[in-house]
PDB file of N, CA and C in Angstrom:
ATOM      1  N   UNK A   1       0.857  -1.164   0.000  1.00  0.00           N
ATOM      2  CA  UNK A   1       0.000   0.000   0.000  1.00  0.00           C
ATOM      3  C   UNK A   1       0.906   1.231   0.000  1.00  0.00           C
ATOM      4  N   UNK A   2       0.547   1.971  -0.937  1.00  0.00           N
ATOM      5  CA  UNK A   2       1.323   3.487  -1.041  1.00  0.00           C
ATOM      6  C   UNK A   2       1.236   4.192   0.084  1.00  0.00           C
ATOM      7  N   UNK A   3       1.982   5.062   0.767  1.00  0.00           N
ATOM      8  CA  UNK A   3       1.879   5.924   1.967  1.00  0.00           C
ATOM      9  C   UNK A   3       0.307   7.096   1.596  1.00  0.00           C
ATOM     10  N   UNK A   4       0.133   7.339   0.521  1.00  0.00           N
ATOM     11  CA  UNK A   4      -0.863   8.104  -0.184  1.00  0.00           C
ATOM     12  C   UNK A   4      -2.013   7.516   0.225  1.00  0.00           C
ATOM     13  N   UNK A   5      -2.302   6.072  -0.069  1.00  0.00           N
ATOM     14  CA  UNK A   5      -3.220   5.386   0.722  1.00  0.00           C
ATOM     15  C   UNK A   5      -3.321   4.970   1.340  1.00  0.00           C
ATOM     16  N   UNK A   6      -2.336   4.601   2.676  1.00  0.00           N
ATOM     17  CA  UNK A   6      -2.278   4.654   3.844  1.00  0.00           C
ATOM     18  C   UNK A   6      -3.008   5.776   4.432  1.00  0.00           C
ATOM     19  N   UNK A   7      -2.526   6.942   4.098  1.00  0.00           N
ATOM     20  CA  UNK A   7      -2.878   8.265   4.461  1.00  0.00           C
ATOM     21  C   UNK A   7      -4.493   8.015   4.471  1.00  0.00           C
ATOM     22  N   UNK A   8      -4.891   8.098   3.385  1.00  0.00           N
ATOM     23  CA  UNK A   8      -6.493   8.481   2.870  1.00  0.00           C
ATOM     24  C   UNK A   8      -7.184   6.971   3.831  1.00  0.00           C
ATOM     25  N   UNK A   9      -6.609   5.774   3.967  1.00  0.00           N
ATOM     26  CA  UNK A   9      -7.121   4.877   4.685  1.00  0.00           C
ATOM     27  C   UNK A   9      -7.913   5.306   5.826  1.00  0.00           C
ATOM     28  N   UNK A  10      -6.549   5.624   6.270  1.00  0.00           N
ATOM     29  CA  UNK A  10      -6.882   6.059   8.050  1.00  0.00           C
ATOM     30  C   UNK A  10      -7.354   7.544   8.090  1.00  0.00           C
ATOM     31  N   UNK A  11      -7.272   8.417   7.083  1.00  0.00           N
ATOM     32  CA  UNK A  11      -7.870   9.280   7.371  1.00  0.00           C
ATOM     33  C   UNK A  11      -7.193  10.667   8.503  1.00  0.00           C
ATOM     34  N   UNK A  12      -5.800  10.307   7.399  1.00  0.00           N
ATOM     35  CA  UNK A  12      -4.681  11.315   8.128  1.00  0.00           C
ATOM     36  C   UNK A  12      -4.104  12.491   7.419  1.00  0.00           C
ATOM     37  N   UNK A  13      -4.109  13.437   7.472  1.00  0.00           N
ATOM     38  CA  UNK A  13      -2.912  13.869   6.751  1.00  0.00           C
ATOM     39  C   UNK A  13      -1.663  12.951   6.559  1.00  0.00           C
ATOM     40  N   UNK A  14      -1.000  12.963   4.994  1.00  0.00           N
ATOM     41  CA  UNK A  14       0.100  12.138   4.621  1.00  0.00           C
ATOM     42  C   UNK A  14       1.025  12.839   5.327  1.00  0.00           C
ATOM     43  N   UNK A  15       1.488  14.038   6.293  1.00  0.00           N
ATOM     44  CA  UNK A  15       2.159  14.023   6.735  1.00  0.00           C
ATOM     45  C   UNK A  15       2.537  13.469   8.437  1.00  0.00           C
ATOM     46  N   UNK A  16       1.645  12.673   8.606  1.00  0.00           N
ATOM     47  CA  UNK A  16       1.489  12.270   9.984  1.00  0.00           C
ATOM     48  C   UNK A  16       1.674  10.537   9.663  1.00  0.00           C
ATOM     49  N   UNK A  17       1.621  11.008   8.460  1.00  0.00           N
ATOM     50  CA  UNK A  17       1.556   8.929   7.921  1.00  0.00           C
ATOM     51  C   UNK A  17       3.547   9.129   7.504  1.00  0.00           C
ATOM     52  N   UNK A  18       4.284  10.740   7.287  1.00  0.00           N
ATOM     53  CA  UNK A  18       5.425  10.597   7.140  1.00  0.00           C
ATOM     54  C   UNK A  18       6.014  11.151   7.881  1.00  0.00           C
ATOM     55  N   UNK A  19       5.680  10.680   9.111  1.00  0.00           N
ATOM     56  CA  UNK A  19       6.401  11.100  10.224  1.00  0.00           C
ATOM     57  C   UNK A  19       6.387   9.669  11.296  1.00  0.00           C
ATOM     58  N   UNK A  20       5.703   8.980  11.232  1.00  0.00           N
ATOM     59  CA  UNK A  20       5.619   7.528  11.473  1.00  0.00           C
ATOM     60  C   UNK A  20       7.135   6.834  11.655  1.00  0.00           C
ATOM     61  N   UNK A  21       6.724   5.972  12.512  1.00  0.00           N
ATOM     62  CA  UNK A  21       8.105   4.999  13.051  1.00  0.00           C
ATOM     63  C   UNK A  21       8.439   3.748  11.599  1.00  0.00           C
ATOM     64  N   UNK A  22       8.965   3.603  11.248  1.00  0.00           N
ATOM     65  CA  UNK A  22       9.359   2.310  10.438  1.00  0.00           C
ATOM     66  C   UNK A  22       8.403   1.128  10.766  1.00  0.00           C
ATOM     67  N   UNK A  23       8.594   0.786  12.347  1.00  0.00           N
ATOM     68  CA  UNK A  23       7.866  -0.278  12.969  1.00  0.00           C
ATOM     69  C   UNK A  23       6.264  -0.139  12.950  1.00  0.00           C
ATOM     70  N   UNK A  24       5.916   0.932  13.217  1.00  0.00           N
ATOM     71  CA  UNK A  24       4.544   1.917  13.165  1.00  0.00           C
ATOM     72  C   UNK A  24       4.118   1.046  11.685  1.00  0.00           C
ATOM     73  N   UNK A  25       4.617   1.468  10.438  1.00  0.00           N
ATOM     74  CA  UNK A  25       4.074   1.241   9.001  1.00  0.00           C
ATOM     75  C   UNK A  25       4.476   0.127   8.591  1.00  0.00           C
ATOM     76  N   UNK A  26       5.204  -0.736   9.294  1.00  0.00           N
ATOM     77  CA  UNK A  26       4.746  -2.215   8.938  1.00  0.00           C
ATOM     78  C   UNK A  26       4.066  -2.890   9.531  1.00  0.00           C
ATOM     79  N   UNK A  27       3.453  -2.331  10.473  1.00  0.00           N
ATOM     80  CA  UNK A  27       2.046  -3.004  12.147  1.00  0.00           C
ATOM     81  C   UNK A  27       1.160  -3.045  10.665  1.00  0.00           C
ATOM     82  N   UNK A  28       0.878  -1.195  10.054  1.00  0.00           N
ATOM     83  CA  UNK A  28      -0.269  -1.312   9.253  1.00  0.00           C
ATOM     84  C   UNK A  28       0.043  -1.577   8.326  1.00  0.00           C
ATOM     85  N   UNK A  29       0.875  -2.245   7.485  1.00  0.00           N
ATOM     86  CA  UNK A  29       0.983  -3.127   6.611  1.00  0.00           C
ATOM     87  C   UNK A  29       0.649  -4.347   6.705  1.00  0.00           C
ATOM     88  N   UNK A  30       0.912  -4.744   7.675  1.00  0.00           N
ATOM     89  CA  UNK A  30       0.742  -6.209   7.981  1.00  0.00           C
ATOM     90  C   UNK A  30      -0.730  -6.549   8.574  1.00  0.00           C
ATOM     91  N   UNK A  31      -1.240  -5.053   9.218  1.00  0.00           N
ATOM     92  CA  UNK A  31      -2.877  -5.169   9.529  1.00  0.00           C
ATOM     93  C   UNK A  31      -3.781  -5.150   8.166  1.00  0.00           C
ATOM     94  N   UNK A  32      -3.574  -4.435   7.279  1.00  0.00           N
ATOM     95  CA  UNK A  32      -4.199  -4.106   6.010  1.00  0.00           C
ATOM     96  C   UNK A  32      -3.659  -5.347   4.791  1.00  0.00           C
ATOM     97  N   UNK A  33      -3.029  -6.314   5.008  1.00  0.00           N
ATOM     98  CA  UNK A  33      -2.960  -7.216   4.202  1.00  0.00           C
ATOM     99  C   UNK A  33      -3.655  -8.627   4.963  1.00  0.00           C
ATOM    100  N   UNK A  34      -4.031  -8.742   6.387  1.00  0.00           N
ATOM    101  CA  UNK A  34      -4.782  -9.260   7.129  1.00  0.00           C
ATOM    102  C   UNK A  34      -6.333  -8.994   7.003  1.00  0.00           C
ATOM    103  N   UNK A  35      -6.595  -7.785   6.758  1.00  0.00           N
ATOM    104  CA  UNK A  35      -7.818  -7.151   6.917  1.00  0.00           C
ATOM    105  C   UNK A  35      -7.720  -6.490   5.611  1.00  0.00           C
ATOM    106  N   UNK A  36      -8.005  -6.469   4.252  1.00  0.00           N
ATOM    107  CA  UNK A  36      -8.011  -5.674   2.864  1.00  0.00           C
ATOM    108  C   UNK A  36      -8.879  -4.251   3.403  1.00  0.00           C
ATOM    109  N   UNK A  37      -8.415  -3.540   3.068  1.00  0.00           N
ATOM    110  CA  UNK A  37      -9.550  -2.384   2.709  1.00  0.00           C
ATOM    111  C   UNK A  37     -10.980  -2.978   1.951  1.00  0.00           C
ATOM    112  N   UNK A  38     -11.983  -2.839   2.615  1.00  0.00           N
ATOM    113  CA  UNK A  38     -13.356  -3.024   1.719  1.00  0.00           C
ATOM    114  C   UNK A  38     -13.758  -4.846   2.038  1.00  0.00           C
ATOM    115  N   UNK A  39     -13.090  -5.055   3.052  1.00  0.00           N
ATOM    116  CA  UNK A  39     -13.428  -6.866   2.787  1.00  0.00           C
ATOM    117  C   UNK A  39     -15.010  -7.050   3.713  1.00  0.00           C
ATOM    118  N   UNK A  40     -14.979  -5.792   4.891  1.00  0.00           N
ATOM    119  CA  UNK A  40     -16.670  -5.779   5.483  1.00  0.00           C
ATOM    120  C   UNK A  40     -17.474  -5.847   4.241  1.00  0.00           C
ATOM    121  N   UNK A  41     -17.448  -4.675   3.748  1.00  0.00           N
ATOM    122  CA  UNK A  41     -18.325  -4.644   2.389  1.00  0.00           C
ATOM    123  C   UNK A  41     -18.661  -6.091   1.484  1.00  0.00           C
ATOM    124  N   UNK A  42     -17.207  -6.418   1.138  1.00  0.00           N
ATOM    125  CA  UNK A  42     -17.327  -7.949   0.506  1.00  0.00           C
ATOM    126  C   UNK A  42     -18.194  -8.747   1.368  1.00  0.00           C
ATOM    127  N   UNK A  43     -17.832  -9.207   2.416  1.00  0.00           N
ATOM    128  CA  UNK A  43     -18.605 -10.310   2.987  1.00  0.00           C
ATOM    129  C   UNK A  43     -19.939  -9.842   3.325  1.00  0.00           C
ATOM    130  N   UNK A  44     -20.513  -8.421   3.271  1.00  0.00           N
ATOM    131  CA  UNK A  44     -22.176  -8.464   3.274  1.00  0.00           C
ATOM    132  C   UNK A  44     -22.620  -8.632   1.466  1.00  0.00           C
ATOM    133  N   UNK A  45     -21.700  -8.286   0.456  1.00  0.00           N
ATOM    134  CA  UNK A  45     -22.226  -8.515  -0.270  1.00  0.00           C
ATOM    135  C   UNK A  45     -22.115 -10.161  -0.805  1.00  0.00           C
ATOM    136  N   UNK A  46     -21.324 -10.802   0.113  1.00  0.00           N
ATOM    137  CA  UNK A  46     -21.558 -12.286  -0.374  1.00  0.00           C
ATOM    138  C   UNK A  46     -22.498 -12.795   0.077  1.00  0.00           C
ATOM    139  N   UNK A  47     -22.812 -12.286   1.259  1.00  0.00           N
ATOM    140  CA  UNK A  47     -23.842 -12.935   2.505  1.00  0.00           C
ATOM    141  C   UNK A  47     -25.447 -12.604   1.602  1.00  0.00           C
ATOM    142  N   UNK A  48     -25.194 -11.798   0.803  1.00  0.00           N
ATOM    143  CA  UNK A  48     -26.704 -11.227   0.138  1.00  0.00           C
ATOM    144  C   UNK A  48     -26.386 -12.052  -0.736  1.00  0.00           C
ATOM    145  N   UNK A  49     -25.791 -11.874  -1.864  1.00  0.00           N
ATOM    146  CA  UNK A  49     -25.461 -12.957  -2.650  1.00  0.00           C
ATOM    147  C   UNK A  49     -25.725 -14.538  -2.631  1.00  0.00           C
ATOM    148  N   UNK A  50     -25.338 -15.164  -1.143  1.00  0.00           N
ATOM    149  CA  UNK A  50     -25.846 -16.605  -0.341  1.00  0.00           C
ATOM    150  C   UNK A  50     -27.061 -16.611  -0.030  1.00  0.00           C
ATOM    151  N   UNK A  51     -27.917 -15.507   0.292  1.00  0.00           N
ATOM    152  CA  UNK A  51     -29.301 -15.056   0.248  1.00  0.00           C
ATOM    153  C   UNK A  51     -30.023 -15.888  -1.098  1.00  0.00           C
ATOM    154  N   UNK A  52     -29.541 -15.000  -1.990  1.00  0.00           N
ATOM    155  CA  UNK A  52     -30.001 -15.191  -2.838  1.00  0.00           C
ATOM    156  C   UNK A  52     -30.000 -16.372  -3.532  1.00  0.00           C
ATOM    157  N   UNK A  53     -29.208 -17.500  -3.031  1.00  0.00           N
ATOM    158  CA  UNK A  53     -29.119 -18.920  -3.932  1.00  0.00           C
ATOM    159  C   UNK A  53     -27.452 -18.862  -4.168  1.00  0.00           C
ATOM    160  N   UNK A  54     -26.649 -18.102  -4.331  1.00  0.00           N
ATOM    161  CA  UNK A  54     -25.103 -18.064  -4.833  1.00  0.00           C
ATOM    162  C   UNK A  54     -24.509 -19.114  -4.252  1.00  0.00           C
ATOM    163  N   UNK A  55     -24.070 -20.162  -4.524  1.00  0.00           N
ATOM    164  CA  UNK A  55     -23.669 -21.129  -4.087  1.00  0.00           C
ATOM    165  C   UNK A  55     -21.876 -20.929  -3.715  1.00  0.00           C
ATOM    166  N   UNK A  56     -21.272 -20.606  -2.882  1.00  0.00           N
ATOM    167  CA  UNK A  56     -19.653 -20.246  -1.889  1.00  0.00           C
ATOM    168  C   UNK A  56     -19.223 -18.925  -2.471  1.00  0.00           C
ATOM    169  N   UNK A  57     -20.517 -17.908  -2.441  1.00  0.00           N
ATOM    170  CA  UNK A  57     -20.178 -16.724  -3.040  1.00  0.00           C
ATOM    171  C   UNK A  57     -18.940 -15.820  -2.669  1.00  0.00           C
ATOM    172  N   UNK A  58     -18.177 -16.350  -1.516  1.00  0.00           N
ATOM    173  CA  UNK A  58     -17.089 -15.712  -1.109  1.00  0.00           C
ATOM    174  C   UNK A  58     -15.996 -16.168  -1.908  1.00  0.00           C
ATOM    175  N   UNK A  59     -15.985 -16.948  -2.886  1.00  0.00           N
ATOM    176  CA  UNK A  59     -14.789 -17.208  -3.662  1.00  0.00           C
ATOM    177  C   UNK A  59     -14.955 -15.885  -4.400  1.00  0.00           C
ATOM    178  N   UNK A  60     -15.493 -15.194  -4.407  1.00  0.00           N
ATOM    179  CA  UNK A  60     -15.336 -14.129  -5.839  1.00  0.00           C
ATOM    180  C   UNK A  60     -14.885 -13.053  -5.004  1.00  0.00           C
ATOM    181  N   UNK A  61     -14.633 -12.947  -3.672  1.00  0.00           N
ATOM    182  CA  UNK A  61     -13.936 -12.161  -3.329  1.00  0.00           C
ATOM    183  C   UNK A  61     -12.532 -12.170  -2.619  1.00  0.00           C
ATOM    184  N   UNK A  62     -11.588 -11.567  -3.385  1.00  0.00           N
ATOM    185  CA  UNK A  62     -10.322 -11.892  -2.758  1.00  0.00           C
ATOM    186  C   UNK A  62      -9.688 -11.551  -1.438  1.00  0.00           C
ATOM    187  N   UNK A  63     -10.729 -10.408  -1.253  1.00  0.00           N
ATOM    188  CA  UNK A  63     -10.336  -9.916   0.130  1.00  0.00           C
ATOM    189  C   UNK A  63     -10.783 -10.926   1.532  1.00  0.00           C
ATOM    190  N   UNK A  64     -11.854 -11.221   1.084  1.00  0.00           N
ATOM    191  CA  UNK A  64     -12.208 -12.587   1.886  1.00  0.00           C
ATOM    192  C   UNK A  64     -11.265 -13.484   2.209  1.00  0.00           C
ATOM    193  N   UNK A  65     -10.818 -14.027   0.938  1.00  0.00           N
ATOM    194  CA  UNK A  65      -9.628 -14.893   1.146  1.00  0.00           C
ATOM    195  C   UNK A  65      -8.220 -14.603   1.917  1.00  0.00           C
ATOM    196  N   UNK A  66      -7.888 -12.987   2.011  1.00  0.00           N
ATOM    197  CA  UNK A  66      -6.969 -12.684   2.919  1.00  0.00           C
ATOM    198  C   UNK A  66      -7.334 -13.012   4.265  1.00  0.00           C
ATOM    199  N   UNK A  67      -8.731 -12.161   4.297  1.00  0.00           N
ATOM    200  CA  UNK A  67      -9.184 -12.309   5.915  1.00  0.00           C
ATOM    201  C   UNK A  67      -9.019 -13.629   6.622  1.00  0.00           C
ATOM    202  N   UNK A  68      -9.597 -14.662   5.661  1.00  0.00           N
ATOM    203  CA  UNK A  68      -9.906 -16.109   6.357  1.00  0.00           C
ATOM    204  C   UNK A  68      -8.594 -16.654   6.409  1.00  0.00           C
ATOM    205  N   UNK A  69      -7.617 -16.062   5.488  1.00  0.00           N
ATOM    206  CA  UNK A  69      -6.396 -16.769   5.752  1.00  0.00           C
ATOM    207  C   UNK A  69      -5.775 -16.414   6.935  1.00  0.00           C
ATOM    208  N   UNK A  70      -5.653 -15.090   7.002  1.00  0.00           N
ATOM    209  CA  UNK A  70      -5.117 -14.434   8.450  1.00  0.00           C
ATOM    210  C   UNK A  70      -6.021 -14.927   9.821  1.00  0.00           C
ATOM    211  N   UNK A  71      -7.151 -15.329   9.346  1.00  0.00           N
ATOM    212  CA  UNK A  71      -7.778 -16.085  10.880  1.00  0.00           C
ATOM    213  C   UNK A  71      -7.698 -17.374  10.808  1.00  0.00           C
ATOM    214  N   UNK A  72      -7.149 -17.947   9.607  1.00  0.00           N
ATOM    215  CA  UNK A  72      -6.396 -19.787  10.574  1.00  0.00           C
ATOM    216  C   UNK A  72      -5.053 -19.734  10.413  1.00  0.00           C
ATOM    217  N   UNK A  73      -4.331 -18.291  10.543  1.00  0.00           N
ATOM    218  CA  UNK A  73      -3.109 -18.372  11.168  1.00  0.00           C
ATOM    219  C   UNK A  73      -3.526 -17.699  12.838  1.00  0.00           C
ATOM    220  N   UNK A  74      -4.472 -17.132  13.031  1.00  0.00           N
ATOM    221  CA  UNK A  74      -4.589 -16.489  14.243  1.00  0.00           C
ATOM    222  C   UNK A  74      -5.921 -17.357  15.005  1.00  0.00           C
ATOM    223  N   UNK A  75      -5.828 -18.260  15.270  1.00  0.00           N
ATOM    224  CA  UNK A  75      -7.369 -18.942  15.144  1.00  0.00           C
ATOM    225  C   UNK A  75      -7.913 -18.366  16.796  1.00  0.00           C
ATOM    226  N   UNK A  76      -7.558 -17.307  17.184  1.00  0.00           N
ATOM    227  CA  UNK A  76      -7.710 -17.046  18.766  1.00  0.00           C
ATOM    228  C   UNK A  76      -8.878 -15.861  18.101  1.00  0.00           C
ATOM    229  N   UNK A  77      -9.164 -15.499  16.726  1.00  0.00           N
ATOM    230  CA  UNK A  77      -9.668 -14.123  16.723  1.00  0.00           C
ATOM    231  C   UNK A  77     -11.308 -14.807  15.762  1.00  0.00           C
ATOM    232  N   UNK A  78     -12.053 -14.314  16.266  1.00  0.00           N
ATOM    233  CA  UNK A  78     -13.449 -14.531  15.331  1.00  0.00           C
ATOM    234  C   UNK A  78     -13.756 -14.722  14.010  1.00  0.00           C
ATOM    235  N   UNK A  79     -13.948 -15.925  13.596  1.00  0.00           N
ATOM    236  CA  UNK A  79     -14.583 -16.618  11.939  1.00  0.00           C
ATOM    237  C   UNK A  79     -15.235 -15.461  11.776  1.00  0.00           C
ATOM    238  N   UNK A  80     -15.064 -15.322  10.185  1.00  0.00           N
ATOM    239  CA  UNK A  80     -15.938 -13.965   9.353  1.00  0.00           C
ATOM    240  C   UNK A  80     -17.272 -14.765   9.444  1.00  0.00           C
ATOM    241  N   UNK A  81     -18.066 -13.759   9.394  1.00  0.00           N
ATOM    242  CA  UNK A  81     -19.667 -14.493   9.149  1.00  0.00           C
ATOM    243  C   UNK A  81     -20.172 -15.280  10.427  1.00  0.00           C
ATOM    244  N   UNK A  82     -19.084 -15.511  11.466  1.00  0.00           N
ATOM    245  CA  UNK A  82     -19.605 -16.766  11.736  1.00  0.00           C
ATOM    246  C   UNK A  82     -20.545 -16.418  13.628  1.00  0.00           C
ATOM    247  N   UNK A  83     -21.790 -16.544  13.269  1.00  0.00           N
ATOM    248  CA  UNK A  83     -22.792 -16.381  14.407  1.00  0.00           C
ATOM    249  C   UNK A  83     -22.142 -17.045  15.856  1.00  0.00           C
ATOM    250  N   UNK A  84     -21.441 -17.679  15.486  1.00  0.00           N
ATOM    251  CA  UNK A  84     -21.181 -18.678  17.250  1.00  0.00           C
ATOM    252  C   UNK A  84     -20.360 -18.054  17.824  1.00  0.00           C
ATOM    253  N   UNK A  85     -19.548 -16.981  17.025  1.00  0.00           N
ATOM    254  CA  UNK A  85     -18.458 -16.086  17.553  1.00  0.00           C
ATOM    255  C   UNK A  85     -18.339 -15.132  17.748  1.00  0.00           C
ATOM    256  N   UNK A  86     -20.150 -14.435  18.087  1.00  0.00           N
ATOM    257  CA  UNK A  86     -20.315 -13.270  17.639  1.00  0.00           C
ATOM    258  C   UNK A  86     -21.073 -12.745  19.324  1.00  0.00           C
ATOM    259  N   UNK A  87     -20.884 -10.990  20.039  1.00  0.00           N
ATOM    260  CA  UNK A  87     -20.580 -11.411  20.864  1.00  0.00           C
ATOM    261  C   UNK A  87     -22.635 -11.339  20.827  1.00  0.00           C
ATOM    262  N   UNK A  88     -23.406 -11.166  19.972  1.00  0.00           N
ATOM    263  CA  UNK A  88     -24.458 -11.321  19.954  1.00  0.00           C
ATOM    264  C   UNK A  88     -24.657 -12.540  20.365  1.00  0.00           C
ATOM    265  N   UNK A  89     -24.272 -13.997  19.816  1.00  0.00           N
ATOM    266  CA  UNK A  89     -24.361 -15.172  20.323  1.00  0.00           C
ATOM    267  C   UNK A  89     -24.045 -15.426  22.051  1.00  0.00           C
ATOM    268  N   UNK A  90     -22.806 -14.631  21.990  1.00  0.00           N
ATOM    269  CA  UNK A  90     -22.526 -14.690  23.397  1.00  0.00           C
ATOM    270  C   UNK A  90     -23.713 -14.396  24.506  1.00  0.00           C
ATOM    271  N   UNK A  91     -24.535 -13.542  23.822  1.00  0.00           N
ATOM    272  CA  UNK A  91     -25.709 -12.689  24.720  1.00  0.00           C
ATOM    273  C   UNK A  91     -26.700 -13.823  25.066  1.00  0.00           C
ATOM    274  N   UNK A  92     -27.185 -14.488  23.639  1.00  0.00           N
ATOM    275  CA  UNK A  92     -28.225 -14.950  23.856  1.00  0.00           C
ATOM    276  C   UNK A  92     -28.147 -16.180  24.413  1.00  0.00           C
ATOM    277  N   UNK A  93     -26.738 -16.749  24.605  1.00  0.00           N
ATOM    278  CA  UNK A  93     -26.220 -18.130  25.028  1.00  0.00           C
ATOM    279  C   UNK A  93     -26.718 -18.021  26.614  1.00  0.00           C
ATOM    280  N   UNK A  94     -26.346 -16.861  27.326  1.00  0.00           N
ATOM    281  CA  UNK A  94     -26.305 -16.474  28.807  1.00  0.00           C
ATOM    282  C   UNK A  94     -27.489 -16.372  29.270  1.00  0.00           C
ATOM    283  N   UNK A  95     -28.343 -16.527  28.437  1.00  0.00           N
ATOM    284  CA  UNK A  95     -29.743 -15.587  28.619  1.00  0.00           C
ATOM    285  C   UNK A  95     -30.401 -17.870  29.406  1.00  0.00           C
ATOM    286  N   UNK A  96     -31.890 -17.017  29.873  1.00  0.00           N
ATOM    287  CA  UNK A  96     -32.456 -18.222  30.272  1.00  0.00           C
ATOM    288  C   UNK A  96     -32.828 -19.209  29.289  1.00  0.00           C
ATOM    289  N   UNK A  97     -32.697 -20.405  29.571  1.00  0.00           N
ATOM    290  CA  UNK A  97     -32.790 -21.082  28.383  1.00  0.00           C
ATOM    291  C   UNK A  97     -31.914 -21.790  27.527  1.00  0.00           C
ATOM    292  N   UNK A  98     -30.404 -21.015  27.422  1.00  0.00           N
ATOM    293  CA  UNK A  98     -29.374 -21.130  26.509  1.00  0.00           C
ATOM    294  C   UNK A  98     -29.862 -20.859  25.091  1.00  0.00           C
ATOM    295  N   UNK A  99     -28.996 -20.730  24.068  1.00  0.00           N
ATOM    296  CA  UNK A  99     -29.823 -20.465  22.841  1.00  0.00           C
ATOM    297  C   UNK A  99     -30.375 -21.429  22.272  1.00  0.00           C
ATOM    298  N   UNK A 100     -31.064 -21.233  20.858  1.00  0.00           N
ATOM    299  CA  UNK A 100     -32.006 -21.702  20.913  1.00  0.00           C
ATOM    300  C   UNK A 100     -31.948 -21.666  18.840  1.00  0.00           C
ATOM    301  N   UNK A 101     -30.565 -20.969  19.298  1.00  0.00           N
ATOM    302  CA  UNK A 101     -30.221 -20.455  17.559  1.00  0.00           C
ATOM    303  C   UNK A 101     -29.736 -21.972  16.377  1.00  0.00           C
ATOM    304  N   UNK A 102     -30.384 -22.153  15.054  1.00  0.00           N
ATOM    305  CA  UNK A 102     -29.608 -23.388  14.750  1.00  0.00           C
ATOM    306  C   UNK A 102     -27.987 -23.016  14.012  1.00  0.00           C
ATOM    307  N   UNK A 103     -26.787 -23.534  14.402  1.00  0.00           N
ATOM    308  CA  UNK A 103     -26.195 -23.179  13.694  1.00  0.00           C
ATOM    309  C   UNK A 103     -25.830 -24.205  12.133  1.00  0.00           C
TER     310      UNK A 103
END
């Protein structure tokens, strides 16, 4: 990622993105190739897409494929999409009853 879009990412002046530590701009390098710019977006538009009948509509997005890769190298951090890991699930698990959700 260019420092230009680094900048406009985060929503900095580029001179605060060039004044940065070395160590600083490879954290967000290494966060933004974990996490793509735009991959939320992707996965609601696959999830509509799976709505609709699309049969593993997340192959058509590549940013997806970063994300999910970076979470079964990190498997301590929450499946995309995934309801059992969500802390909404967490809520309704606690609640009387236990849930009640199918996964």
């Amino acid at each position: 990622m260019a420092l230009y879009e680094l900048a406009y990412t985060l929503s900095v002046p580029l001179s605060v993105v060039l004044d940065m530590s070395y160590t600083e701009l490879l954290g967000w390098h290494a966060f933004f190739e974990s996490r793509p710019v735009g991959w939320r977006e992707d996965n609601r538009t696959s999830l509509i897409m799976e709505t609709f009948g699309a049969k593993d509509a997340r192959k058509y997005f590549p940013s997806l494929s970063a994300a999910k890769k970076a979470e079964q190298d990190n498997p301590d951090k929450a499946a995309i999409g995934s309801i059992a890991n969500s802390r909404m699930y967490q809520f309704l698990a606690s609640s009387v009853g236990g849930p009640r959700i199918p996964l």
